[in-house]
C-alpha atoms as a PDB file:
ATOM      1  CA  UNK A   1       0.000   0.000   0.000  1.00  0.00           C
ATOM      2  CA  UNK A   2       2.748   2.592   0.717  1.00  0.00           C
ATOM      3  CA  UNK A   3       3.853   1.638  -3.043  1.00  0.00           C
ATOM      4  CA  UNK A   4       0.891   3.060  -3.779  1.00  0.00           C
ATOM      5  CA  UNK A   5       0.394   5.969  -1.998  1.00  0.00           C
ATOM      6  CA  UNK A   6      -1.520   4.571   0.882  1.00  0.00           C
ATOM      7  CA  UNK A   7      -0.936   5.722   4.339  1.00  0.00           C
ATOM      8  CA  UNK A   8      -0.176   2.571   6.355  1.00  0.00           C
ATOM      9  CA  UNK A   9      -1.700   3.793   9.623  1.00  0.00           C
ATOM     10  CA  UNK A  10      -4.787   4.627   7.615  1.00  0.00           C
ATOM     11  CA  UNK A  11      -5.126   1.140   5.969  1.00  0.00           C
ATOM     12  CA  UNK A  12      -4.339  -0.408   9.125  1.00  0.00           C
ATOM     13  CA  UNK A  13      -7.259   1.659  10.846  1.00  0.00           C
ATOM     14  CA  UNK A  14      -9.528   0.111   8.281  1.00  0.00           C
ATOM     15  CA  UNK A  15      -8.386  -3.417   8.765  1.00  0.00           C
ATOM     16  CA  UNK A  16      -8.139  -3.681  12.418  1.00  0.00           C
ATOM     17  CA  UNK A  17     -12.114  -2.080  12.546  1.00  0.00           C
ATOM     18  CA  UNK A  18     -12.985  -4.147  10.694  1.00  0.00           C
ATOM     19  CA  UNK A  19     -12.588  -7.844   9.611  1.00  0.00           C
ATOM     20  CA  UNK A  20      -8.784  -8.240  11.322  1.00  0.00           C
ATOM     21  CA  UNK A  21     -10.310  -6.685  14.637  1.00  0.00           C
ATOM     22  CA  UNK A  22      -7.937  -9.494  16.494  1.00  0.00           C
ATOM     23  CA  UNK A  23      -5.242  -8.248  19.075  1.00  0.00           C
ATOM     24  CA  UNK A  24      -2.629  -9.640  16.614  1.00  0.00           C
ATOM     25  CA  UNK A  25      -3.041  -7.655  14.041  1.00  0.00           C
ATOM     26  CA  UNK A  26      -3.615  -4.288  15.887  1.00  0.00           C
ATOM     27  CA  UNK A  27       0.377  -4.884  17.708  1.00  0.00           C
ATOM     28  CA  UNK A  28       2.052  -6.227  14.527  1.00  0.00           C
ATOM     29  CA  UNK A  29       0.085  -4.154  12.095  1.00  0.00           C
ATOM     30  CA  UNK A  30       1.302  -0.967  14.355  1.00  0.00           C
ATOM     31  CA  UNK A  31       5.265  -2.057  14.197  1.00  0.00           C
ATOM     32  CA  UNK A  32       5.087  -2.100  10.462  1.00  0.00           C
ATOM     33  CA  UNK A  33       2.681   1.025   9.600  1.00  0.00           C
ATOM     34  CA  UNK A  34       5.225   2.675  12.025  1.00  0.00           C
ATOM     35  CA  UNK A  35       8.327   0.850  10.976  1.00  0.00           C
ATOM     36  CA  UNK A  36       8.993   0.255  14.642  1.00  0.00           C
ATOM     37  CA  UNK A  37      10.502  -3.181  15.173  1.00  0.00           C
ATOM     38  CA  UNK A  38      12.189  -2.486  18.648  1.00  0.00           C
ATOM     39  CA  UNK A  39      11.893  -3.861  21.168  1.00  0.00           C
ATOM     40  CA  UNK A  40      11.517  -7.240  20.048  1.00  0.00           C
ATOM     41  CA  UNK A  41       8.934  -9.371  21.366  1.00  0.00           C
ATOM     42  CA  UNK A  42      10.552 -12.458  19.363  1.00  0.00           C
ATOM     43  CA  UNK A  43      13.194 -11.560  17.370  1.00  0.00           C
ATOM     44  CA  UNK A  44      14.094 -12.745  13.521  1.00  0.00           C
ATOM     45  CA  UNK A  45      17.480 -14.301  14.371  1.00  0.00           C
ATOM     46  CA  UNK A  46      15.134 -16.861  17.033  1.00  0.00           C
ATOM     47  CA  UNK A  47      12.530 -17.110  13.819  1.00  0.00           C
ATOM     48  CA  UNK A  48      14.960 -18.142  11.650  1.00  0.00           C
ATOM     49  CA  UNK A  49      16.029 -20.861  14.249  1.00  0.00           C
ATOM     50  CA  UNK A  50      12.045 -22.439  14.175  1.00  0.00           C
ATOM     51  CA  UNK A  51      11.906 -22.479  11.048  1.00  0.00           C
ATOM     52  CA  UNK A  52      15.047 -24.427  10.474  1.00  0.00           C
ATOM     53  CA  UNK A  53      14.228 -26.661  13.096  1.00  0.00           C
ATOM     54  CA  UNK A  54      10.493 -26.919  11.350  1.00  0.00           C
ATOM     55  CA  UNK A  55      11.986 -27.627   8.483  1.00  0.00           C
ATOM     56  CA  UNK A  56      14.620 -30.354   9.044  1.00  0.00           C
ATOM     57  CA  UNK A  57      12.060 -32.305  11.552  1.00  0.00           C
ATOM     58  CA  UNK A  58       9.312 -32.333   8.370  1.00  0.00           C
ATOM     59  CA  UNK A  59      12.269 -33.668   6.007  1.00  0.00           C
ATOM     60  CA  UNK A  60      13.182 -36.089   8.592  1.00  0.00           C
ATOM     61  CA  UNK A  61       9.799 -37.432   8.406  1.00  0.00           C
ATOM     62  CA  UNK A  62       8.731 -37.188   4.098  1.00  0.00           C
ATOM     63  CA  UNK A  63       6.446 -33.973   5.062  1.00  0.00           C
ATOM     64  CA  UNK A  64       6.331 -31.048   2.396  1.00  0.00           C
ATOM     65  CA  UNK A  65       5.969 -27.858   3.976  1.00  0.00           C
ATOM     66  CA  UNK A  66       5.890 -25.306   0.792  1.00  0.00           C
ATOM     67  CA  UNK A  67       5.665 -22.200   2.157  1.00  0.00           C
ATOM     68  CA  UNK A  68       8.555 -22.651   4.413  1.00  0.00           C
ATOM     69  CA  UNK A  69      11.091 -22.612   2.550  1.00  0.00           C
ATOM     70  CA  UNK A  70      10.761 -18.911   1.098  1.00  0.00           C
ATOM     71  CA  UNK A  71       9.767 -18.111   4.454  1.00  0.00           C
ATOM     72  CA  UNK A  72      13.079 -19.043   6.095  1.00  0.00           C
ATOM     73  CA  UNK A  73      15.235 -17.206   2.882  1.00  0.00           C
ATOM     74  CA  UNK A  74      13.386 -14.076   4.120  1.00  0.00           C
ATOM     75  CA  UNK A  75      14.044 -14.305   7.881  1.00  0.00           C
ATOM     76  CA  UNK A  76      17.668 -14.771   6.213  1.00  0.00           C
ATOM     77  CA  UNK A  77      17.451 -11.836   3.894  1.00  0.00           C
ATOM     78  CA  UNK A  78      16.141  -9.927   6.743  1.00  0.00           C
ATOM     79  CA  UNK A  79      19.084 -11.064   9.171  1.00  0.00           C
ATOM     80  CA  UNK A  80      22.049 -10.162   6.959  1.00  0.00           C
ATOM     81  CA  UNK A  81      20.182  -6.844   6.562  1.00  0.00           C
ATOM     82  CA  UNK A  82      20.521  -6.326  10.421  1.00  0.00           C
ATOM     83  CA  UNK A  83      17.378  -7.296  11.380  1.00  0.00           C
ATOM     84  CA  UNK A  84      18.276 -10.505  13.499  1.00  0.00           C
ATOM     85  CA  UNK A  85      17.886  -8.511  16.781  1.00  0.00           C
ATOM     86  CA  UNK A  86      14.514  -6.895  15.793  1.00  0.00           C
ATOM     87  CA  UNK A  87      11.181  -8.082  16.026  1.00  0.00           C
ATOM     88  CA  UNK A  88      10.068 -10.712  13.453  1.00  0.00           C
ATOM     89  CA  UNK A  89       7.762  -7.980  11.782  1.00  0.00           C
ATOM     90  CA  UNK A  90      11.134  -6.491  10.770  1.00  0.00           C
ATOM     91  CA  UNK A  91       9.986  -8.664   7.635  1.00  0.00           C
ATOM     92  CA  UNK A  92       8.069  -6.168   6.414  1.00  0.00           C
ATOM     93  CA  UNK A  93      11.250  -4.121   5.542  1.00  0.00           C
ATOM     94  CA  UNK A  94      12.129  -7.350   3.439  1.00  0.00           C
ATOM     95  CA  UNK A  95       8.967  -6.749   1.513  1.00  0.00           C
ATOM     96  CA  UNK A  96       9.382  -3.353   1.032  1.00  0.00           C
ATOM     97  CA  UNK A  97      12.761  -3.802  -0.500  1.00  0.00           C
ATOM     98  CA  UNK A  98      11.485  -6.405  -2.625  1.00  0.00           C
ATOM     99  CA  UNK A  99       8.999  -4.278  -3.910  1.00  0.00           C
ATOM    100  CA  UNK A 100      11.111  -1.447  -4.546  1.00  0.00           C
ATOM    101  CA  UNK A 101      10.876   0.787  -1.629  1.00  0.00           C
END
């Protein structure tokens, strides 16, 4: 949305009265309208560790998990841009790069 011209506390006003009214999405959607990933309730260095972990007990056992895969290349993106101390919504800043900002 900030791509295109959005404000991203505005949109996030809309969601979170709306149809994402959950607690969840208030706090995380919050951190990323206002880029504000400190302090870190669980930080992307410790995501990156479940999601390894996720991933080598599924291959152990035969069990495709698709979506992990890209998921753990951007807690990695996000780590070696200095994100592994920050909170896990730091990923937004990985999407925002990837989409040009």
């Amino acid at each position: 949305m900030r791509k295109a011209g959005i404000d991203a506390g505005r949109y996030i006003d809309i969601l979170t009265n709306s149809l994402f009214s959950a607690p969840v999405y208030r706090t995380y959607g919050s951190m990323i309208a206002g880029e504000n990933y400190q302090p870190a309730g669980f930080r992307l260095l410790l995501c990156l560790k479940d999601i390894r972990l996720t991933l080598a007990a599924a291959e152990a056992e035969a069990v495709p998990i698709p979506a992990a895969s890209p998921m753990r290349d951007h807690f990695i993106e996000g780590v070696a841009h200095g994100d592994g101390d920050a909170d896990w919504a730091a990923l937004a800043r990985v999407a925002a790069s990837n989409a040009g900002l």
